[in-house]
C-alpha atoms as a PDB file:
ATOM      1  CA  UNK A   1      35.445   9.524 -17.554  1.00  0.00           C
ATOM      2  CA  UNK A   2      33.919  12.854 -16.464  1.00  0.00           C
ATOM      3  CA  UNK A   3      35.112  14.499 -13.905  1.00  0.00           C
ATOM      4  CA  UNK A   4      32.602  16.365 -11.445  1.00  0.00           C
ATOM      5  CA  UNK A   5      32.724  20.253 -12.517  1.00  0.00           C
ATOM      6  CA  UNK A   6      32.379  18.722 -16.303  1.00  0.00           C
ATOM      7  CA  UNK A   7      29.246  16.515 -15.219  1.00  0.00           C
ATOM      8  CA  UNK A   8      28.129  19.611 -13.525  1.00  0.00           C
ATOM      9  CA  UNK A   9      28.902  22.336 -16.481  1.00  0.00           C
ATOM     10  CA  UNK A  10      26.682  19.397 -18.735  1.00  0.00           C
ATOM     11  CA  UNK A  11      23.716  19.839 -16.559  1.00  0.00           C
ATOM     12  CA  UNK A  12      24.161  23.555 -16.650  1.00  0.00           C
ATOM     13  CA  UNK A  13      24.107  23.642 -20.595  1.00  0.00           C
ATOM     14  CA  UNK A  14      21.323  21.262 -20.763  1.00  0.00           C
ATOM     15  CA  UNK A  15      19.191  23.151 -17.713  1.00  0.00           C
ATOM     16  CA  UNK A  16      19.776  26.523 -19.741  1.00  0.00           C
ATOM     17  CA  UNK A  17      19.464  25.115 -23.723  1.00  0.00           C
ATOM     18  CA  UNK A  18      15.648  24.089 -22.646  1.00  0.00           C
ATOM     19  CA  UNK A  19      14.859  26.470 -19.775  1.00  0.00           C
ATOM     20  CA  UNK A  20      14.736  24.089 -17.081  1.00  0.00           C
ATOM     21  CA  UNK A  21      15.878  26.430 -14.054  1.00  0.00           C
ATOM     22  CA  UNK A  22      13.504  26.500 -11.118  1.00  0.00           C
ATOM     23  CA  UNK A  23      14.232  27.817  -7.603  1.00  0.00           C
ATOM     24  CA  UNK A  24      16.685  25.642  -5.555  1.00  0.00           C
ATOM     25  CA  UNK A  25      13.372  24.867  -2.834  1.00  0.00           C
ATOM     26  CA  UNK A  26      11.006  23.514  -6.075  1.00  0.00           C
ATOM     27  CA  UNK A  27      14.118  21.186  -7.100  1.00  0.00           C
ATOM     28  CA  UNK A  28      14.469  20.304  -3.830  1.00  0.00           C
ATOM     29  CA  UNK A  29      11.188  18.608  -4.141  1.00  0.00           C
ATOM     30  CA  UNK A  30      11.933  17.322  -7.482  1.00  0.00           C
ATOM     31  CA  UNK A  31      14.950  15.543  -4.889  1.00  0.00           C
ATOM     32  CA  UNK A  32      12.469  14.519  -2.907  1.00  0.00           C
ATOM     33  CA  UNK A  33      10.549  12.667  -5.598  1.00  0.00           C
ATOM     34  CA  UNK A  34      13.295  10.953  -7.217  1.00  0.00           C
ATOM     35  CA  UNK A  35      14.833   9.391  -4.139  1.00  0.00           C
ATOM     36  CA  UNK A  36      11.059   8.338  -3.680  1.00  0.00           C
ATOM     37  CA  UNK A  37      11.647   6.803  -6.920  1.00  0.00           C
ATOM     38  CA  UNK A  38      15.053   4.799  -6.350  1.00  0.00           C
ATOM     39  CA  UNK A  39      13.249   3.844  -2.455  1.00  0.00           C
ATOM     40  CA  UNK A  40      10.641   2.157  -5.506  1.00  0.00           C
ATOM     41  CA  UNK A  41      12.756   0.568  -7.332  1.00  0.00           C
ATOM     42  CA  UNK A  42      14.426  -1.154  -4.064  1.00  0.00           C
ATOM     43  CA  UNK A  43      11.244  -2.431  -3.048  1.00  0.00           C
ATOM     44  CA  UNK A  44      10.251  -3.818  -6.077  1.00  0.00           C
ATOM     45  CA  UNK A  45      14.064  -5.256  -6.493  1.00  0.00           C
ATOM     46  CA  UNK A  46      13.472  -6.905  -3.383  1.00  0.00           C
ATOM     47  CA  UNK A  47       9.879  -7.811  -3.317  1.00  0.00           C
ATOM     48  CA  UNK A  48       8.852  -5.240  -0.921  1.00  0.00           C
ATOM     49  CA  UNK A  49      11.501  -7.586   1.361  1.00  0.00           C
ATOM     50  CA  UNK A  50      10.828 -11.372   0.863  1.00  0.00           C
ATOM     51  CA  UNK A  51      13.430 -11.830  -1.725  1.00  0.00           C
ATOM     52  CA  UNK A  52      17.303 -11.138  -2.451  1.00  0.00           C
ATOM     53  CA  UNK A  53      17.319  -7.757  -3.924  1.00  0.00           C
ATOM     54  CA  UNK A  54      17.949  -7.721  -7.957  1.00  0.00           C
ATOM     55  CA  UNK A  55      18.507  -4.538  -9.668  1.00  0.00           C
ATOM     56  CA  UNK A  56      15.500  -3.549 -11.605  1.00  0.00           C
ATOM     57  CA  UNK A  57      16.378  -2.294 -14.822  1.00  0.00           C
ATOM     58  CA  UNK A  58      15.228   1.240 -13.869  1.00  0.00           C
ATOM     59  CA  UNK A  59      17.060   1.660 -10.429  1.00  0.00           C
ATOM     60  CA  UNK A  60      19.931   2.878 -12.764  1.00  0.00           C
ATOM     61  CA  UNK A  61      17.686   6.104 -14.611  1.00  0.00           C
ATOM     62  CA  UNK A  62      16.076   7.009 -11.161  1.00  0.00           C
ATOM     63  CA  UNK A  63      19.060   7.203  -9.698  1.00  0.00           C
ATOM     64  CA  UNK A  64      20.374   9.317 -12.743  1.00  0.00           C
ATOM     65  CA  UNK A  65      17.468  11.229 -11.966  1.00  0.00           C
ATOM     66  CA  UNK A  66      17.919  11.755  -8.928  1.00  0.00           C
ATOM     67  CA  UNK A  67      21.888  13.127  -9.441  1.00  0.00           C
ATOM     68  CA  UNK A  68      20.762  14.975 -11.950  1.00  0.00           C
ATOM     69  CA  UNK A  69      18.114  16.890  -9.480  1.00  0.00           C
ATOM     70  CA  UNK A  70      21.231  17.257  -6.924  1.00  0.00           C
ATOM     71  CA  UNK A  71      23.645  18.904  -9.515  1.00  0.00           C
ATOM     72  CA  UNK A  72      20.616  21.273 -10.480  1.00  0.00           C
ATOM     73  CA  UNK A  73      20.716  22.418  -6.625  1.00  0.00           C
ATOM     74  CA  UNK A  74      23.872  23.194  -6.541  1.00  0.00           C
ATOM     75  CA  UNK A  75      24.169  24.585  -9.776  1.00  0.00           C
ATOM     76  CA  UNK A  76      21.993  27.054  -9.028  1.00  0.00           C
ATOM     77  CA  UNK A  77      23.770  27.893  -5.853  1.00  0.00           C
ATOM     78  CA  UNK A  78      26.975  28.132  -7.260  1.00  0.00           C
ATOM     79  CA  UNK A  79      28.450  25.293  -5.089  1.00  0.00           C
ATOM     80  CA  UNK A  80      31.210  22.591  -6.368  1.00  0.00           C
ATOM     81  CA  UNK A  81      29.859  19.134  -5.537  1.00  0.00           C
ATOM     82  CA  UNK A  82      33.177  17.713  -6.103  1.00  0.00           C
ATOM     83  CA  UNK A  83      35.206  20.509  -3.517  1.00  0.00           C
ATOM     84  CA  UNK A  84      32.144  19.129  -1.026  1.00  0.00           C
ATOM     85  CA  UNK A  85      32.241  15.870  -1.195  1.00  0.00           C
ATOM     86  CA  UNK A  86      36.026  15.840  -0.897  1.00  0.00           C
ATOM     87  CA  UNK A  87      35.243  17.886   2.537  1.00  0.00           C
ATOM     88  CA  UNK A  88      32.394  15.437   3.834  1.00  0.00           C
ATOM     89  CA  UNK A  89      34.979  12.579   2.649  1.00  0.00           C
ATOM     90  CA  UNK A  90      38.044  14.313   5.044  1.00  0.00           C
ATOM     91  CA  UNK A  91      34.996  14.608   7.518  1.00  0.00           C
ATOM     92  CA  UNK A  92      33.864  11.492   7.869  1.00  0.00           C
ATOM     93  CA  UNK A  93      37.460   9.843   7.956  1.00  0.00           C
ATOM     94  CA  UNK A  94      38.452  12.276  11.083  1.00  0.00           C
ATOM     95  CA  UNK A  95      35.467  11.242  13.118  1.00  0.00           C
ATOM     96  CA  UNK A  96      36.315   7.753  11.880  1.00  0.00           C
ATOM     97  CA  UNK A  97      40.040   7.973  13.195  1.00  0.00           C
ATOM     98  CA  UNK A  98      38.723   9.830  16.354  1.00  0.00           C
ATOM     99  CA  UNK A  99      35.498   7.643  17.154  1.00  0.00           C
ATOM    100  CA  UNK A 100      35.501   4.294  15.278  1.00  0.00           C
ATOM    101  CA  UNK A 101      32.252   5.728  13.294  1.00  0.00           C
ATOM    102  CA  UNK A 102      31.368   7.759  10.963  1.00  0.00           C
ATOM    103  CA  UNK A 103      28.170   9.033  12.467  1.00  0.00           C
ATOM    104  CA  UNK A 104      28.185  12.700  14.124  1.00  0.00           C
ATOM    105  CA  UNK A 105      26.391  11.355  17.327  1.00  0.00           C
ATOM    106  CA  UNK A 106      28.643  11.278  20.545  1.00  0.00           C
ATOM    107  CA  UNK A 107      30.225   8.052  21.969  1.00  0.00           C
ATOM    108  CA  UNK A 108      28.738   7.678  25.605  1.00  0.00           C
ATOM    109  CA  UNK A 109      31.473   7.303  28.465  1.00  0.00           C
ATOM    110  CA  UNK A 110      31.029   4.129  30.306  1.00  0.00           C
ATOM    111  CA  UNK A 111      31.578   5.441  32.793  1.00  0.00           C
ATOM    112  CA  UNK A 112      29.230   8.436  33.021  1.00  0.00           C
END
Protein backbone atom coordinates (compact mmCIF):
# COMPACT_ATOMS: atom_id res chain seq x y z
CA UNK A 1 0.00 0.00 0.00
CA UNK A 2 1.18 3.56 -0.72
CA UNK A 3 1.77 5.67 1.71
CA UNK A 4 0.75 9.49 1.28
CA UNK A 5 4.16 11.42 0.32
CA UNK A 6 4.64 8.30 -2.28
CA UNK A 7 0.96 8.83 -3.73
CA UNK A 8 1.89 12.41 -3.73
CA UNK A 9 5.65 12.16 -5.32
CA UNK A 10 3.45 9.82 -8.21
CA UNK A 11 1.29 12.71 -9.04
CA UNK A 12 4.27 14.97 -9.10
CA UNK A 13 6.16 12.71 -11.73
CA UNK A 14 3.11 12.23 -13.72
CA UNK A 15 2.02 16.25 -13.48
CA UNK A 16 5.73 17.07 -14.67
CA UNK A 17 6.40 13.89 -17.39
CA UNK A 18 3.26 15.52 -19.46
CA UNK A 19 3.27 19.17 -18.38
CA UNK A 20 0.21 19.21 -16.49
CA UNK A 21 1.07 22.09 -13.86
CA UNK A 22 -1.43 24.92 -13.72
CA UNK A 23 -1.75 27.57 -10.98
CA UNK A 24 -3.08 26.24 -7.61
CA UNK A 25 -6.56 28.78 -8.24
CA UNK A 26 -7.21 26.99 -12.02
CA UNK A 27 -6.89 23.44 -10.16
CA UNK A 28 -8.90 24.63 -7.67
CA UNK A 29 -11.62 24.74 -10.19
CA UNK A 30 -10.63 21.57 -11.71
CA UNK A 31 -11.65 20.58 -7.59
CA UNK A 32 -14.56 22.15 -8.06
CA UNK A 33 -15.60 20.15 -11.10
CA UNK A 34 -14.74 16.83 -9.95
CA UNK A 35 -16.57 16.92 -6.64
CA UNK A 36 -19.42 18.14 -9.08
CA UNK A 37 -18.74 14.92 -10.63
CA UNK A 38 -18.79 12.41 -7.53
CA UNK A 39 -22.20 14.87 -6.24
CA UNK A 40 -23.30 13.07 -10.05
CA UNK A 41 -22.56 9.98 -9.52
CA UNK A 42 -24.53 10.02 -5.98
CA UNK A 43 -27.51 11.16 -7.58
CA UNK A 44 -27.60 8.87 -10.19
CA UNK A 45 -26.58 5.97 -7.48
CA UNK A 46 -29.53 6.96 -5.74
CA UNK A 47 -32.00 7.97 -8.31
CA UNK A 48 -31.75 11.58 -7.74
CA UNK A 49 -33.22 10.18 -4.05
CA UNK A 50 -36.10 7.63 -4.55
CA UNK A 51 -33.93 4.64 -4.25
CA UNK A 52 -31.17 2.97 -1.89
CA UNK A 53 -28.00 4.38 -3.14
CA UNK A 54 -25.77 1.74 -5.31
CA UNK A 55 -22.37 2.62 -6.30
CA UNK A 56 -22.22 3.47 -9.91
CA UNK A 57 -19.37 2.02 -11.47
CA UNK A 58 -17.79 5.48 -12.02
CA UNK A 59 -18.19 6.99 -8.42
CA UNK A 60 -14.78 5.17 -7.91
CA UNK A 61 -12.67 7.24 -11.09
CA UNK A 62 -14.41 10.60 -10.11
CA UNK A 63 -13.48 10.29 -6.93
CA UNK A 64 -9.86 9.33 -8.13
CA UNK A 65 -10.26 12.36 -9.96
CA UNK A 66 -11.07 14.32 -7.68
CA UNK A 67 -7.86 13.20 -5.16
CA UNK A 68 -5.89 13.45 -7.81
CA UNK A 69 -6.95 17.37 -8.34
CA UNK A 70 -6.34 17.77 -4.36
CA UNK A 71 -2.72 16.28 -4.40
CA UNK A 72 -2.04 18.64 -7.51
CA UNK A 73 -2.95 21.65 -5.01
CA UNK A 74 -0.86 20.84 -2.65
CA UNK A 75 1.82 19.73 -4.67
CA UNK A 76 2.20 22.80 -6.03
CA UNK A 77 2.21 24.46 -2.69
CA UNK A 78 4.63 22.38 -1.23
CA UNK A 79 2.26 21.11 1.55
CA UNK A 80 2.25 17.31 3.02
CA UNK A 81 -1.34 16.06 2.85
CA UNK A 82 -0.48 13.31 5.09
CA UNK A 83 1.36 15.84 8.06
CA UNK A 84 -2.33 17.73 7.52
CA UNK A 85 -4.59 15.39 7.77
CA UNK A 86 -2.87 13.88 10.81
CA UNK A 87 -3.37 17.64 12.29
CA UNK A 88 -7.18 18.01 11.22
CA UNK A 89 -7.44 14.24 12.63
CA UNK A 90 -5.77 15.48 16.35
CA UNK A 91 -8.22 18.49 15.66
CA UNK A 92 -11.23 17.09 15.32
CA UNK A 93 -10.70 14.45 18.21
CA UNK A 94 -9.89 17.51 20.80
CA UNK A 95 -13.07 19.33 19.98
CA UNK A 96 -14.63 15.86 20.11
CA UNK A 97 -13.24 15.15 23.75
CA UNK A 98 -14.01 18.86 24.67
CA UNK A 99 -17.58 19.27 22.97
CA UNK A 100 -19.16 15.90 22.03
CA UNK A 101 -18.79 17.12 18.17
CA UNK A 102 -16.64 17.50 15.80
CA UNK A 103 -18.00 20.66 14.28
CA UNK A 104 -16.08 24.11 15.06
CA UNK A 105 -19.45 25.88 15.93
CA UNK A 106 -19.90 26.75 19.73
CA UNK A 107 -22.14 24.72 22.14
CA UNK A 108 -24.85 27.28 23.44
CA UNK A 109 -25.11 27.52 27.40
CA UNK A 110 -28.52 26.66 28.55
CA UNK A 111 -28.45 28.78 30.48
CA UNK A 112 -27.52 31.97 28.61
Amino acid sequence: MENMKSLQKLVYELVEKHNLEISPELRYLDLTSEVGEVGKELLKGSNYGKEEFQKTDNLELELGDTFFSLICIANSLDLDLEKALLKVLEKYQNRFSEKGSIGSEKVKDSNN
